[in-house]
PDB file of N, CA and C in Angstrom:
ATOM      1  N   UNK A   1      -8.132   9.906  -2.208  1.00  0.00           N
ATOM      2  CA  UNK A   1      -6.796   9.350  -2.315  1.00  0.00           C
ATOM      3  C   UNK A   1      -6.230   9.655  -3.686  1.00  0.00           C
ATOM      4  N   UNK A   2      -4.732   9.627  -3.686  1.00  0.00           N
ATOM      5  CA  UNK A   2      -4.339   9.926  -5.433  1.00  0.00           C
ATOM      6  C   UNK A   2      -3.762   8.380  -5.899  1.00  0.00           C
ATOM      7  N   UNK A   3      -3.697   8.531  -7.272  1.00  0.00           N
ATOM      8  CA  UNK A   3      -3.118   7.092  -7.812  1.00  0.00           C
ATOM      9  C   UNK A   3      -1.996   6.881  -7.606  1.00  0.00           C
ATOM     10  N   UNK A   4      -1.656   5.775  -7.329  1.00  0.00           N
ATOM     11  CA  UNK A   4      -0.676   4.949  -7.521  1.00  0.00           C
ATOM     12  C   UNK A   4       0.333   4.910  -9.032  1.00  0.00           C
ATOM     13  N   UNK A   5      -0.046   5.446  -9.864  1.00  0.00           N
ATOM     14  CA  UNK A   5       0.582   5.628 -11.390  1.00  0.00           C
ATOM     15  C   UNK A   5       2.033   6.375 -11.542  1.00  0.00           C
ATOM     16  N   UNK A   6       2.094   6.892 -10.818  1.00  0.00           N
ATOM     17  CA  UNK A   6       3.122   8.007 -10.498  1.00  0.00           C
ATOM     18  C   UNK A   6       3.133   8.108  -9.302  1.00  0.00           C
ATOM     19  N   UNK A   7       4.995   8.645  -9.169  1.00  0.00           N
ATOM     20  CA  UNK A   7       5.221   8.613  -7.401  1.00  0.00           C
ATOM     21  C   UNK A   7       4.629   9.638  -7.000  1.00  0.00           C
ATOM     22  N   UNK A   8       4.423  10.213  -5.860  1.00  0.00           N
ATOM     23  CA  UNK A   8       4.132  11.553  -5.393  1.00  0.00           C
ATOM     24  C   UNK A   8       5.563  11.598  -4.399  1.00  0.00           C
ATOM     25  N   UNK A   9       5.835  12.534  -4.970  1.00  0.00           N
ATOM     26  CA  UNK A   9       7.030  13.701  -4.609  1.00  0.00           C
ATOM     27  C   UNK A   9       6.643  14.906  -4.005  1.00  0.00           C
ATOM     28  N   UNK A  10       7.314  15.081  -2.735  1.00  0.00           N
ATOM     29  CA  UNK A  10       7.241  16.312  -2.294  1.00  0.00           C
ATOM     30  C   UNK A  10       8.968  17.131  -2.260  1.00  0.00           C
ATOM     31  N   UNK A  11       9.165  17.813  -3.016  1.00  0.00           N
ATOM     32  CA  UNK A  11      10.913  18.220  -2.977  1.00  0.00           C
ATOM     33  C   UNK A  11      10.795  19.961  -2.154  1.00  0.00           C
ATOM     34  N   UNK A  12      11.979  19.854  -1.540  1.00  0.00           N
ATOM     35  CA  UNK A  12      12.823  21.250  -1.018  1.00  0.00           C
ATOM     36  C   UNK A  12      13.929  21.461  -1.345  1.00  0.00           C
ATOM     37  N   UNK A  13      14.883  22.616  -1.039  1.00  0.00           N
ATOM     38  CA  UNK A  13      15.844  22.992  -1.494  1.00  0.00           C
ATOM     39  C   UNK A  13      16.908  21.663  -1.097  1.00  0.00           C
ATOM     40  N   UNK A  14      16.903  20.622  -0.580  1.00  0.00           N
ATOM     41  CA  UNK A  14      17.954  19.775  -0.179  1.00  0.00           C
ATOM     42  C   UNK A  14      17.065  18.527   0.180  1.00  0.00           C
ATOM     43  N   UNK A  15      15.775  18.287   0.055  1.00  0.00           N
ATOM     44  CA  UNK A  15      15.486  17.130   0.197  1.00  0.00           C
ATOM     45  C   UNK A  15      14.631  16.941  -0.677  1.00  0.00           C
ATOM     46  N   UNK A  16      13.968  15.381  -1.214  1.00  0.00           N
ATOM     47  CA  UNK A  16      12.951  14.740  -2.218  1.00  0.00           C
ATOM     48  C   UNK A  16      12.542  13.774  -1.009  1.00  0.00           C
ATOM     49  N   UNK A  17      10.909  13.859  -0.851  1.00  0.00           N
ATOM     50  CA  UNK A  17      10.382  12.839  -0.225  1.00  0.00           C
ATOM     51  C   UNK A  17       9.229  12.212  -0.874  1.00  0.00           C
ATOM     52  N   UNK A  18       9.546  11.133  -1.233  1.00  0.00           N
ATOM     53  CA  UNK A  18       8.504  10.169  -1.748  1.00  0.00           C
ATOM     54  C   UNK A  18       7.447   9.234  -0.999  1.00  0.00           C
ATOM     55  N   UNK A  19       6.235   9.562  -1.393  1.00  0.00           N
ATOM     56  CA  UNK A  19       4.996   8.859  -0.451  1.00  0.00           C
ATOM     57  C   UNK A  19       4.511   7.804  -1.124  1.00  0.00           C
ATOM     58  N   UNK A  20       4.122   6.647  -0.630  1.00  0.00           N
ATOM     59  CA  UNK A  20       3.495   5.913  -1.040  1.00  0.00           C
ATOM     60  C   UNK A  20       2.009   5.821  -1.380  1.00  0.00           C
ATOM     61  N   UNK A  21       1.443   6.454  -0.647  1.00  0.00           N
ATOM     62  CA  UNK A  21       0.192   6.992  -0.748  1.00  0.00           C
ATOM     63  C   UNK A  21      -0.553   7.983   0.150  1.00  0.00           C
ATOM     64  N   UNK A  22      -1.448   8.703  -0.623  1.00  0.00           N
ATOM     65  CA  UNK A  22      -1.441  10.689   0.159  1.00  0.00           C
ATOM     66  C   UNK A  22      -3.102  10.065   0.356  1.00  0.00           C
ATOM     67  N   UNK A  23      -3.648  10.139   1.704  1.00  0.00           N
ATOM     68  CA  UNK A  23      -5.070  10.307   1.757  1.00  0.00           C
ATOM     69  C   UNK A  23      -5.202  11.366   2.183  1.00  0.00           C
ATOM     70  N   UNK A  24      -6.591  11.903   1.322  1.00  0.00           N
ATOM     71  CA  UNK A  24      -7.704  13.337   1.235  1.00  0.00           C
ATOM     72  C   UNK A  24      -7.987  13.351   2.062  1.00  0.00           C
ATOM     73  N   UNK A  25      -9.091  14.442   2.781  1.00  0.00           N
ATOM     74  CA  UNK A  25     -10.286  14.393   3.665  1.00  0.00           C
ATOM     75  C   UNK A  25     -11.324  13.721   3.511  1.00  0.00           C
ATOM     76  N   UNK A  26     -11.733  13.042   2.085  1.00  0.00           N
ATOM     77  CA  UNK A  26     -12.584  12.226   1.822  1.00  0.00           C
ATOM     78  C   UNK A  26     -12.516  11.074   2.351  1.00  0.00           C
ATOM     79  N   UNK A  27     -11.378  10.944   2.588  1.00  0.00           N
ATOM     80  CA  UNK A  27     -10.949   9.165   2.879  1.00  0.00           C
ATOM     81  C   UNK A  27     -11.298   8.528   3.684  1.00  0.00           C
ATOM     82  N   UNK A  28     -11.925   7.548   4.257  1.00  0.00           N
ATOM     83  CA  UNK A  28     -13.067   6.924   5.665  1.00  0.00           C
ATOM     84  C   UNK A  28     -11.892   6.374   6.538  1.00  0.00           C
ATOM     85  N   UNK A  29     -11.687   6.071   7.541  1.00  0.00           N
ATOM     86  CA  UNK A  29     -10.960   4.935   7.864  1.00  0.00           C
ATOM     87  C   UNK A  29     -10.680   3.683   8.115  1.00  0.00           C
ATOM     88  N   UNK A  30     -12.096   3.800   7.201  1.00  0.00           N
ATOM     89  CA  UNK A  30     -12.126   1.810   6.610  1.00  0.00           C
ATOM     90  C   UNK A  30     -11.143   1.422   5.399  1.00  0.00           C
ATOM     91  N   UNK A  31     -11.406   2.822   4.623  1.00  0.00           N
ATOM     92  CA  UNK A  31     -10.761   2.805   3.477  1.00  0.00           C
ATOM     93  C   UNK A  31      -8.854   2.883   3.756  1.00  0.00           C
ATOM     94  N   UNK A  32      -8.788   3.888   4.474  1.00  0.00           N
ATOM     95  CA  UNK A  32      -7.341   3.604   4.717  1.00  0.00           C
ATOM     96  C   UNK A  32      -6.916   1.905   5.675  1.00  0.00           C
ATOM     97  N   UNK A  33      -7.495   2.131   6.319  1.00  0.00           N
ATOM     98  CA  UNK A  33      -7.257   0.501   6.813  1.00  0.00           C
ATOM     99  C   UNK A  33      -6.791  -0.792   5.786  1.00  0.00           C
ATOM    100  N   UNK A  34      -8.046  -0.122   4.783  1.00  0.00           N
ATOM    101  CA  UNK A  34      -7.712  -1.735   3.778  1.00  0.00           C
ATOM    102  C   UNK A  34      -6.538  -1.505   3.042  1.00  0.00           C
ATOM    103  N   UNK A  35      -6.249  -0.158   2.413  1.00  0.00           N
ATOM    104  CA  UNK A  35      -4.793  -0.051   1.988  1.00  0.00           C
ATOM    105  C   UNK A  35      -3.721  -0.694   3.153  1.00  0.00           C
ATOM    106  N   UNK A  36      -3.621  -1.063   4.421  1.00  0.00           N
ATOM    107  CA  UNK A  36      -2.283  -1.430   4.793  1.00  0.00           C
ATOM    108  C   UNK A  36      -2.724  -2.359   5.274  1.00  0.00           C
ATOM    109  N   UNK A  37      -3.793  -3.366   4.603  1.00  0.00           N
ATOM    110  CA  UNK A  37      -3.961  -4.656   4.898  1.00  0.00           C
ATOM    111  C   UNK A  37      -3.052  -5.426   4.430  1.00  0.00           C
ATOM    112  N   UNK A  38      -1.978  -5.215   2.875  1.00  0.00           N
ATOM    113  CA  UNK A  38      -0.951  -5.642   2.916  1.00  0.00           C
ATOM    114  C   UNK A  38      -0.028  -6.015   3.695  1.00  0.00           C
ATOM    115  N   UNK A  39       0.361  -5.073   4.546  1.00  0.00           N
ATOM    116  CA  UNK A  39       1.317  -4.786   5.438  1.00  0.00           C
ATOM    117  C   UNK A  39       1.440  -5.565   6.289  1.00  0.00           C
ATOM    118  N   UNK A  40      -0.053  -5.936   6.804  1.00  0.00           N
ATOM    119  CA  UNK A  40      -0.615  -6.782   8.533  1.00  0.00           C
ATOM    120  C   UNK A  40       0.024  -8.241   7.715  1.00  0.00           C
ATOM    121  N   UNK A  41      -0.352  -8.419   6.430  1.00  0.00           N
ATOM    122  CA  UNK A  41      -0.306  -9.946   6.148  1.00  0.00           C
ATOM    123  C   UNK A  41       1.020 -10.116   6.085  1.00  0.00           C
ATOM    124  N   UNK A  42       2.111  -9.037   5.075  1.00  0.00           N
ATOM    125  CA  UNK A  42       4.028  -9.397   6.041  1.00  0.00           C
ATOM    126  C   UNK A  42       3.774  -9.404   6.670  1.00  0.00           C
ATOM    127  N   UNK A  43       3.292  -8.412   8.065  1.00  0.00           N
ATOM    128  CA  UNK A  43       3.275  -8.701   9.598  1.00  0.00           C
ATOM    129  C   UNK A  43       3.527 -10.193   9.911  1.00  0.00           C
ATOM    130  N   UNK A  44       2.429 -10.912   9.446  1.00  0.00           N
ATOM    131  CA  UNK A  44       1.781 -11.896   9.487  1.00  0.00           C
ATOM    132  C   UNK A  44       3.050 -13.390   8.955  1.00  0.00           C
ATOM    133  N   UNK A  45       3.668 -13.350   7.977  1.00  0.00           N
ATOM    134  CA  UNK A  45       4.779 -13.696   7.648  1.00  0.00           C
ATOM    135  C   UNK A  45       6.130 -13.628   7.977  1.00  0.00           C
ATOM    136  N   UNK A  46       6.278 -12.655   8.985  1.00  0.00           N
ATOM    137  CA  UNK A  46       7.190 -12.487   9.698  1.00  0.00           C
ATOM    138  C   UNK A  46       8.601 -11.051   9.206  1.00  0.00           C
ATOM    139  N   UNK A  47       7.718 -10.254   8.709  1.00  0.00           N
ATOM    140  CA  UNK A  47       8.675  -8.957   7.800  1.00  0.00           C
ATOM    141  C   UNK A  47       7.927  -8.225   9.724  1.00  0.00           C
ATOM    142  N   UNK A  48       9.164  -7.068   9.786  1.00  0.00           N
ATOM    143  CA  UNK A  48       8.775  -5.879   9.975  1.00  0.00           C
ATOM    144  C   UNK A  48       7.861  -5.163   9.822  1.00  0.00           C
ATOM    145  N   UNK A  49       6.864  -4.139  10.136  1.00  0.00           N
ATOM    146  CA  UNK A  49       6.749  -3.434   9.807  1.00  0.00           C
ATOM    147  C   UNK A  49       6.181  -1.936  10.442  1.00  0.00           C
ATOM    148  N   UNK A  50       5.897  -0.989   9.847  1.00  0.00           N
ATOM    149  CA  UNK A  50       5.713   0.207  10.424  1.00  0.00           C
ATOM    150  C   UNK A  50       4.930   0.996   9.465  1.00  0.00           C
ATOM    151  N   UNK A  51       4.341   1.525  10.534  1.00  0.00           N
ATOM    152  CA  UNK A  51       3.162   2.639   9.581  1.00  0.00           C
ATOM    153  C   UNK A  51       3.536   3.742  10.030  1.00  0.00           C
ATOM    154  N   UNK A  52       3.626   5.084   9.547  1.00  0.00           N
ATOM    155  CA  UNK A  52       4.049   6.180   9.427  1.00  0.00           C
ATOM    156  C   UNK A  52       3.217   7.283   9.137  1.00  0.00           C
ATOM    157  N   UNK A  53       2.676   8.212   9.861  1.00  0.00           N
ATOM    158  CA  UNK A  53       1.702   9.244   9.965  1.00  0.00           C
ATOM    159  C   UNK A  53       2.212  10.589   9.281  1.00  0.00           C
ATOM    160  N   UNK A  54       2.103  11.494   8.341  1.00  0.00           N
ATOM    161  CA  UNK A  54       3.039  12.896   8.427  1.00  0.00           C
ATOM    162  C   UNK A  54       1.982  13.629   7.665  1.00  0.00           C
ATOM    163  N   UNK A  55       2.187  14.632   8.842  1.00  0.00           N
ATOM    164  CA  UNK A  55       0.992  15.537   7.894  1.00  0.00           C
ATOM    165  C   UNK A  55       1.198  16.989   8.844  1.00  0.00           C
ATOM    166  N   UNK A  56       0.373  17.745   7.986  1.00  0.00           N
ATOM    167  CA  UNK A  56       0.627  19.343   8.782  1.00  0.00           C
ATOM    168  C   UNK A  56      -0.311  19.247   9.983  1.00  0.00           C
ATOM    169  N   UNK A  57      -0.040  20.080  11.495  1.00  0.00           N
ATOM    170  CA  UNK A  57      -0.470  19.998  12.169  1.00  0.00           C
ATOM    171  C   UNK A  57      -2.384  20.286  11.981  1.00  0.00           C
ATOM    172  N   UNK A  58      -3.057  19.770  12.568  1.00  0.00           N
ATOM    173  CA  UNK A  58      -4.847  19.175  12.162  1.00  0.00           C
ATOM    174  C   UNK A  58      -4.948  18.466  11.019  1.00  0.00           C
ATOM    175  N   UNK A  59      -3.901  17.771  10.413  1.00  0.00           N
ATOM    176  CA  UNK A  59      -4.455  17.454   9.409  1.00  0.00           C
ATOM    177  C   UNK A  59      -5.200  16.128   9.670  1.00  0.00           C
ATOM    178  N   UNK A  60      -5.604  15.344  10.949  1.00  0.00           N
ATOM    179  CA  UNK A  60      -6.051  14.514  10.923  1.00  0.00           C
ATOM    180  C   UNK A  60      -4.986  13.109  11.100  1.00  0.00           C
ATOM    181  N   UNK A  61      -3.715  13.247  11.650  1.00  0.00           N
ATOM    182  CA  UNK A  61      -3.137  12.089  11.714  1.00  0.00           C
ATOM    183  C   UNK A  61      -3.399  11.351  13.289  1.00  0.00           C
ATOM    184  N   UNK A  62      -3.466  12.039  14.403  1.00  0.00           N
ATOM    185  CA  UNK A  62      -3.949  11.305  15.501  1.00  0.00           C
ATOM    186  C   UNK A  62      -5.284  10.524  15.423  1.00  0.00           C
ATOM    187  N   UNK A  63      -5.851  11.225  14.878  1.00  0.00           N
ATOM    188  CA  UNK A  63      -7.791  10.949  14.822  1.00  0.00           C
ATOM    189  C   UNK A  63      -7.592   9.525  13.822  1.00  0.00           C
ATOM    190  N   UNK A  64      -6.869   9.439  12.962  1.00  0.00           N
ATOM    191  CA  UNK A  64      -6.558   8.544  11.909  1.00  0.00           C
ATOM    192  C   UNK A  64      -6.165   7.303  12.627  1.00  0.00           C
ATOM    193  N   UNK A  65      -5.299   7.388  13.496  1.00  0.00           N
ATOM    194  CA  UNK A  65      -4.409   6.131  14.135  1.00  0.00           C
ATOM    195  C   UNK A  65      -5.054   5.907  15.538  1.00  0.00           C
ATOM    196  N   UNK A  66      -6.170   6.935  15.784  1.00  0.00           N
ATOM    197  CA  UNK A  66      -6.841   6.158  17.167  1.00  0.00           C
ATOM    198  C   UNK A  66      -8.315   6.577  16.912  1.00  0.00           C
ATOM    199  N   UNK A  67      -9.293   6.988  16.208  1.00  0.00           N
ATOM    200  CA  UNK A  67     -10.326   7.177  15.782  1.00  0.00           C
ATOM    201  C   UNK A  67     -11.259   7.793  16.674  1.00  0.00           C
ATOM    202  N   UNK A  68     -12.776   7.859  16.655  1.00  0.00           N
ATOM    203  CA  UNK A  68     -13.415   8.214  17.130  1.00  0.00           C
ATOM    204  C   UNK A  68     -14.329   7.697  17.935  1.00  0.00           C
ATOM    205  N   UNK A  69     -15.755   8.101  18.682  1.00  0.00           N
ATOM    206  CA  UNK A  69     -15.712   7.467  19.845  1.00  0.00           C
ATOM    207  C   UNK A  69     -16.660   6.207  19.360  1.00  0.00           C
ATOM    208  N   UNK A  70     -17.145   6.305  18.062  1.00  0.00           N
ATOM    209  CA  UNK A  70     -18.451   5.221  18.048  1.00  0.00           C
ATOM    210  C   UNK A  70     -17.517   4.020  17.460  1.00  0.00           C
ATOM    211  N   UNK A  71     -17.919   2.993  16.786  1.00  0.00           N
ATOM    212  CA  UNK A  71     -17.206   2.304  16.459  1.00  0.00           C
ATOM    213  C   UNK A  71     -16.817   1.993  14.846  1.00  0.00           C
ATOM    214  N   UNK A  72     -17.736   2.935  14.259  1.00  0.00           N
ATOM    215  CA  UNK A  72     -17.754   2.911  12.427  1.00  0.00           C
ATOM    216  C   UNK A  72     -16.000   3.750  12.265  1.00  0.00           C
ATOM    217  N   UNK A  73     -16.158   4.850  13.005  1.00  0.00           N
ATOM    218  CA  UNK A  73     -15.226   5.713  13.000  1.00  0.00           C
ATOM    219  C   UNK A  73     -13.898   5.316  14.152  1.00  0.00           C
ATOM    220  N   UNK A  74     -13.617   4.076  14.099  1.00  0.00           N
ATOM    221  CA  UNK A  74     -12.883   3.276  14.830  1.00  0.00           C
ATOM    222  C   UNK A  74     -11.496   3.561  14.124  1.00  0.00           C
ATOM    223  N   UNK A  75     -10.212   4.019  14.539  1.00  0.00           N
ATOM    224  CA  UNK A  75      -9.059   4.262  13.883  1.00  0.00           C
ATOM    225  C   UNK A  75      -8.640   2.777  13.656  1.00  0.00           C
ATOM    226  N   UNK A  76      -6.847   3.195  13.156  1.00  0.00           N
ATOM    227  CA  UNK A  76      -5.873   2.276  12.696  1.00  0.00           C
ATOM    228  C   UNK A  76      -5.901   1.247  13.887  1.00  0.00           C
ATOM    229  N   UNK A  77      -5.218   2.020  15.037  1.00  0.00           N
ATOM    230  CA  UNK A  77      -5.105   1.107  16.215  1.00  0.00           C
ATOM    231  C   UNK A  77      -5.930  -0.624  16.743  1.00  0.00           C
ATOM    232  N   UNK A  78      -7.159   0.227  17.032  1.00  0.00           N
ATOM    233  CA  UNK A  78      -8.344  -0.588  17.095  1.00  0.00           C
ATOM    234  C   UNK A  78      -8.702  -1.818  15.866  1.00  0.00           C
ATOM    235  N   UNK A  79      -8.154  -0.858  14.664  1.00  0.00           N
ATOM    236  CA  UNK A  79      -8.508  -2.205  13.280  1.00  0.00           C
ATOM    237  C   UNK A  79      -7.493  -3.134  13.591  1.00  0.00           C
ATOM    238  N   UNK A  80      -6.629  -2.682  13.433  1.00  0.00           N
ATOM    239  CA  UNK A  80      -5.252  -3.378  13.406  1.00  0.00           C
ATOM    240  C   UNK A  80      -5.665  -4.523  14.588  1.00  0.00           C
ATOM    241  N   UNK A  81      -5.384  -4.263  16.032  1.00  0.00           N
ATOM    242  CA  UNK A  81      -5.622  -5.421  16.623  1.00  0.00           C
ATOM    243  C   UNK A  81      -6.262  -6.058  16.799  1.00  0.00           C
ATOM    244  N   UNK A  82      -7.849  -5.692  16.433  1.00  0.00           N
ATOM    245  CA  UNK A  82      -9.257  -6.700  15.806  1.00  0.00           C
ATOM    246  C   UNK A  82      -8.587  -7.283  14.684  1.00  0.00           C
ATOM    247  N   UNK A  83      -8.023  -7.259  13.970  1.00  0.00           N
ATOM    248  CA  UNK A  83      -7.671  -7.982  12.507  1.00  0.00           C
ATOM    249  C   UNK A  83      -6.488  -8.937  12.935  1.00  0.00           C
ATOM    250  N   UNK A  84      -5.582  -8.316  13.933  1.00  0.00           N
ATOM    251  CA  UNK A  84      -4.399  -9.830  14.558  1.00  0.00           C
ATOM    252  C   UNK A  84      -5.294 -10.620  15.193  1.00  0.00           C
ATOM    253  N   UNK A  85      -6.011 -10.044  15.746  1.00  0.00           N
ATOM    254  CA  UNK A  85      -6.551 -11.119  16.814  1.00  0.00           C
ATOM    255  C   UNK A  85      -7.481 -11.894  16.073  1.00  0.00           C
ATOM    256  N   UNK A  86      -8.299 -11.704  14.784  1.00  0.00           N
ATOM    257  CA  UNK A  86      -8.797 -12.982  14.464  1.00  0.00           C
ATOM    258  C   UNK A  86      -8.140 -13.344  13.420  1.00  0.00           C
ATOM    259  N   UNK A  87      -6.873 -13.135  13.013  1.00  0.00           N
ATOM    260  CA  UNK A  87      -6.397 -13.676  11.923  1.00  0.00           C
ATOM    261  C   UNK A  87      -4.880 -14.341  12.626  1.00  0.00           C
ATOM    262  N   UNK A  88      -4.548 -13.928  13.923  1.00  0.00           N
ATOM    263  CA  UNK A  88      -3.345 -14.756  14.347  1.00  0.00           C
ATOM    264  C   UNK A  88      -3.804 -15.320  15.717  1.00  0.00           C
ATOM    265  N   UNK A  89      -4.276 -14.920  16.715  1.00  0.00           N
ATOM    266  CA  UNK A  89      -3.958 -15.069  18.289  1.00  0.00           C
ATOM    267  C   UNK A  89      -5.524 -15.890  18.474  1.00  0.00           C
ATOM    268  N   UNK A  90      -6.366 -16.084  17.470  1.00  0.00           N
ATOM    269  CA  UNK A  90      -7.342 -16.784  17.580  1.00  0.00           C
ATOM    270  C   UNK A  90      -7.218 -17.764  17.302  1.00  0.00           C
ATOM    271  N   UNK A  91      -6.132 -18.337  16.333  1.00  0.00           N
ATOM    272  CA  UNK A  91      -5.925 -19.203  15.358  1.00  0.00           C
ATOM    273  C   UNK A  91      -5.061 -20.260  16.339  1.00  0.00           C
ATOM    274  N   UNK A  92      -4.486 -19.475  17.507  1.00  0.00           N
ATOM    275  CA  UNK A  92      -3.354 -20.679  18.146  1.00  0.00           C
ATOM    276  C   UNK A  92      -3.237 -19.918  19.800  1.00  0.00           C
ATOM    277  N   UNK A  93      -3.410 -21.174  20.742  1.00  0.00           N
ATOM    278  CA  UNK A  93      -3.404 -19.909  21.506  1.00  0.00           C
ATOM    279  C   UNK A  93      -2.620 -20.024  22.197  1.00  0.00           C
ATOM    280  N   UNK A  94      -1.219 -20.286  21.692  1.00  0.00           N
ATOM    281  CA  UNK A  94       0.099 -19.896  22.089  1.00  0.00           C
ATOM    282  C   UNK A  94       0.944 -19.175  21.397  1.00  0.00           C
ATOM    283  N   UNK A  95       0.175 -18.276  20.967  1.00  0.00           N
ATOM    284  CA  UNK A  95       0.428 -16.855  20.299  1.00  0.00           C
ATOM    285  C   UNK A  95      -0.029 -15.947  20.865  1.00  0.00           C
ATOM    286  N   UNK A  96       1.417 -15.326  21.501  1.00  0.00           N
ATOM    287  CA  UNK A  96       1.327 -13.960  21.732  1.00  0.00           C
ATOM    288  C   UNK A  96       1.960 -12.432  21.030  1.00  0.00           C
ATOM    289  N   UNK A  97       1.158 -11.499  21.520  1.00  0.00           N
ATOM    290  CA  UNK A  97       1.468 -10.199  20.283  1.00  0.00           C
ATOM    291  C   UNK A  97       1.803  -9.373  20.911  1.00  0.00           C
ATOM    292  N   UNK A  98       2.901  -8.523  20.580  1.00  0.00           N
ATOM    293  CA  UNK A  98       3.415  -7.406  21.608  1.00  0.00           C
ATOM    294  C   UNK A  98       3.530  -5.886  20.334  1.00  0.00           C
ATOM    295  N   UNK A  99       2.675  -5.210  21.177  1.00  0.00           N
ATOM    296  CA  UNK A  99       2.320  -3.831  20.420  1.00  0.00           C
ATOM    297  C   UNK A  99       2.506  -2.654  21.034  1.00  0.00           C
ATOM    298  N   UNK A 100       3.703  -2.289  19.986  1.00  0.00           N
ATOM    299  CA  UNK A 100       4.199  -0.566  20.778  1.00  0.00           C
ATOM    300  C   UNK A 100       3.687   0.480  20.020  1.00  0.00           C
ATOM    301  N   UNK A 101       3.537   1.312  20.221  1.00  0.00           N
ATOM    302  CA  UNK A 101       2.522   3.077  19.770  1.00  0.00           C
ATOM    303  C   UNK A 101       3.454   4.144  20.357  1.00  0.00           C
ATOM    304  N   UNK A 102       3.874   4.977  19.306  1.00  0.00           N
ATOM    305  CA  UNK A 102       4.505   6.334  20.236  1.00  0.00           C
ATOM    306  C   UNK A 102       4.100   7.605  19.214  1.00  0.00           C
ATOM    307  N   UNK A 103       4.185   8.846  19.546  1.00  0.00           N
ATOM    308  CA  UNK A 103       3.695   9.982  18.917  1.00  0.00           C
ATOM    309  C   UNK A 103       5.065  10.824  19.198  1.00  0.00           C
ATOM    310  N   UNK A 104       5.647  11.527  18.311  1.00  0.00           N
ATOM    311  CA  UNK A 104       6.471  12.354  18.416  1.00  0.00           C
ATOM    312  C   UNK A 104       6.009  13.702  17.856  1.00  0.00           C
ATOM    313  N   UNK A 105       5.550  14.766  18.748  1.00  0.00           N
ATOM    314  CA  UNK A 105       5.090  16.161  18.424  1.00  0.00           C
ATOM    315  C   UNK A 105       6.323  17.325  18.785  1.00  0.00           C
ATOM    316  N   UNK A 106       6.879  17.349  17.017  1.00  0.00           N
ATOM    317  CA  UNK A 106       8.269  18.503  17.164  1.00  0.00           C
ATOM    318  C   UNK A 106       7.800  19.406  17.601  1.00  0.00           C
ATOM    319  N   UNK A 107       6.700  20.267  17.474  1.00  0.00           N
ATOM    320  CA  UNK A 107       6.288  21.251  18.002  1.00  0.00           C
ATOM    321  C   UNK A 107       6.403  21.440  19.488  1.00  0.00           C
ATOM    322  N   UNK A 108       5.905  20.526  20.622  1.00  0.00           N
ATOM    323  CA  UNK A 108       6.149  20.312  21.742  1.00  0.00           C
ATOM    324  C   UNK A 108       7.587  19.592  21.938  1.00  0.00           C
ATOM    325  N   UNK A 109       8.767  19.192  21.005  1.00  0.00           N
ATOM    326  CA  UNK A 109       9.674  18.670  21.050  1.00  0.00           C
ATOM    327  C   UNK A 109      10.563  20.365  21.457  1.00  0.00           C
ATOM    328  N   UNK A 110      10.569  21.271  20.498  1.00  0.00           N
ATOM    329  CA  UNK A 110      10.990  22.356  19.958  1.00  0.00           C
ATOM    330  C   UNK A 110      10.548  23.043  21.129  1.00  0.00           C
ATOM    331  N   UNK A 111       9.377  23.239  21.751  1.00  0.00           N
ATOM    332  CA  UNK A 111       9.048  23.968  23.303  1.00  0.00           C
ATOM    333  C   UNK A 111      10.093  23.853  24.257  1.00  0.00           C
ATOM    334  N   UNK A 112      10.346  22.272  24.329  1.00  0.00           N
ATOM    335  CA  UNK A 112      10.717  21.768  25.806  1.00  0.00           C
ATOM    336  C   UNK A 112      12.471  22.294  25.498  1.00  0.00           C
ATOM    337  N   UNK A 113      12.800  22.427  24.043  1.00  0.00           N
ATOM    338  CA  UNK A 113      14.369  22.025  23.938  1.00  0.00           C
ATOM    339  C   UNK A 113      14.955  23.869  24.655  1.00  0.00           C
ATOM    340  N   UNK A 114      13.937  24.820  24.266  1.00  0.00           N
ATOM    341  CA  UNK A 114      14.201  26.136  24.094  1.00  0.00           C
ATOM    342  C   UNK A 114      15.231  26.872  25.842  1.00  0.00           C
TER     343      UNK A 114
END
C-alpha cells in the first residue's frame, strides 16, 4: 500500500484523479478490509456509502470484492456482511439490511454499443 502523507494523483491531458488509497499486489484482503472498516462504522451511523474498485483490466479488482474459494482469502463482499451482521442485525432483530452489488465492464460496455 502507499502512504497516506501525500495525495496520489493520477493526471491526463484534461483530467486529475485523486485516490484515497492505491493497494499493491502485496496487499491481503484482510488488510484491505480493515482500511474501509471506517466506512462500515458511517455505514453504521447512518452516512452513505460506497466503495469503488478501478484498476487496469487483471489487476485484481473482482477477486478483491468477491475473493477466493477458501475462506482466509474471503473478499470485500463476504467481510462486509459477516461484519453487519455481528455488529448490526445481531444486535436487534428488527434490523434489516438491504445490499446491492453491480460491476460495470466498459470493455464489454464498448462491444455491445459497436
Amino acid at each position: 500500500t502507499y502512504s497516506l502523507e501525500r495525495d496520489i494523483r493520477i493526471s491526463t491531458n484534461q483530467e486529475v484523479f485523486k485516490f484515497d488509497k492505491c493497494f499493491d499486489e502485496k496487499s491481503t484482503q484482510k488488510s484491505i478490509f480493515e482500511y474501509i472498516i471506517p466506512a462500515l462504522q458511517s455505514f453504521q451511523n447512518g452516512i452513505n456509502c460506497t466503495l469503488f474498485c478501478y484498476g487496469q483490466t487483471g489487476a485484481g479488482k473482482t477477486y478483491t470484492i468477491n475473493g477466493g474459494w477458501d475462506f482466509k482469502s474471503r473478499g470485500l463482499i463476504p467481510r462486509i456482511l459477516e461484519y453487519l451482521e455481528t455488529t448490526v442485525v445481531n444486535k436487534n432483530e428488527n434490523t434489516s439490511l438491504e445490499f446491492s452489488y453491480g460491476i460495470i465492464n466498459t470493455g464489454l460496455l464498448q462491444a455491445t454499443m459497436i
